[in-house]
Protein backbone atom coordinates (compact mmCIF):
# COMPACT_ATOMS: atom_id res chain seq x y z
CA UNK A 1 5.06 6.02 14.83
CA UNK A 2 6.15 4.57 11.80
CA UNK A 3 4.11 1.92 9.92
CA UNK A 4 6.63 -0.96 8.31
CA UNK A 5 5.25 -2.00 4.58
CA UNK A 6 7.31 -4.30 2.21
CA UNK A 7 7.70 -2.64 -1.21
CA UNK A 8 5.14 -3.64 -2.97
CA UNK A 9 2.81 -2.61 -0.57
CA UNK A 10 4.59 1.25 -0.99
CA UNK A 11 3.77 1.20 -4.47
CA UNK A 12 -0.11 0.33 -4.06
CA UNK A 13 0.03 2.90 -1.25
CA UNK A 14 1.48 5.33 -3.74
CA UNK A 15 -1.31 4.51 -6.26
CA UNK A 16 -4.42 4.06 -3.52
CA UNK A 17 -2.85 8.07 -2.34
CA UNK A 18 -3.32 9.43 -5.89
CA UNK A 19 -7.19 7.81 -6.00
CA UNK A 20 -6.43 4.51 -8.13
CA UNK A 21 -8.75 1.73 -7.80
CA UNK A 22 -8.28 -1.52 -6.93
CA UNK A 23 -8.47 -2.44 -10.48
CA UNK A 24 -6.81 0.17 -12.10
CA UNK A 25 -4.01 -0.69 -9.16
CA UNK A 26 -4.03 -4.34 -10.81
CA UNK A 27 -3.25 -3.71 -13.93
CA UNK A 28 -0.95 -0.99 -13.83
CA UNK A 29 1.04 -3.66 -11.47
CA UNK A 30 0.45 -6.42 -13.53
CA UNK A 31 -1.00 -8.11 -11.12
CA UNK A 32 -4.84 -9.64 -10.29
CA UNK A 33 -7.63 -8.32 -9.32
CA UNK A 34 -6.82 -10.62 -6.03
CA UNK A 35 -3.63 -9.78 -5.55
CA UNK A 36 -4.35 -5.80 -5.71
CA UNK A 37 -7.08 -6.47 -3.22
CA UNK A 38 -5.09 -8.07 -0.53
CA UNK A 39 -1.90 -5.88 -0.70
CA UNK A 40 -4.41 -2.49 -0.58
CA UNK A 41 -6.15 -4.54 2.41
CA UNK A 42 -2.43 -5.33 3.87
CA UNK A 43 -1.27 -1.17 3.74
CA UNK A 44 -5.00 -0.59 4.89
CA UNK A 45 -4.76 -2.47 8.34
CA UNK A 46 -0.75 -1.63 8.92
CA UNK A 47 -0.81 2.09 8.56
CA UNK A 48 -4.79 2.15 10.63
CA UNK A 49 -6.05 4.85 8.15
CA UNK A 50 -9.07 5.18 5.66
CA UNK A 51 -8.14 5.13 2.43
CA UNK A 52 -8.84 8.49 1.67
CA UNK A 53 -5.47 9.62 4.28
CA UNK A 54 -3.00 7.88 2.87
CA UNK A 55 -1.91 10.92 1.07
CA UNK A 56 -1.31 12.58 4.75
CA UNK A 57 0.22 9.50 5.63
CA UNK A 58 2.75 9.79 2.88
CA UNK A 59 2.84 13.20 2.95
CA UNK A 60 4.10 12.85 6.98
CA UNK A 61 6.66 10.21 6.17
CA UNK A 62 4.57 8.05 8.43
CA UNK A 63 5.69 5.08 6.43
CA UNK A 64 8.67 2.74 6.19
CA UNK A 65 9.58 0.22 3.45
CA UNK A 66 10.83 -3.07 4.70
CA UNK A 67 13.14 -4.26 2.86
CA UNK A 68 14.11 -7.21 4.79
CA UNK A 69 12.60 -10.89 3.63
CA UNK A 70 11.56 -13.22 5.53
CA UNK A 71 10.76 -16.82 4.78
CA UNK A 72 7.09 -18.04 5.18
């Protein structure tokens, strides 16, 4: 089963796989602290894994990017 993430959220999987932190995540993106924090949380509770298997995850082609936008 394949686990839908927008892009952004690929990218922070990407960076959580090769053992970024949260941080580290943030400013490489550009982003806050915050922001890192709920898009690693986001990839954490859509794909079900602990951190530490995302690289399996990736690896297995286990996830999709949506690229579809919806309005909030």
């Amino acid at each position: 089963m394949t686990r839908r993430v927008s892009p952004a959220e690929a990218e922070v999987a990407l960076l959580m796989a090769i053992g970024l932190s949260n941080r580290e995540i943030a400013k490489l993106r550009g982003t806050t602290f915050s922001t890192a924090k709920y898009q690693v949380q986001n990839v954490l509770r859509k794909t079900g894994v602990a951190r530490h298997r995302l690289i399996e995850v990736l690896r297995e082609g286990l996830l999709e990017v949506r690229t579809d936008r919806r309005s909030v």
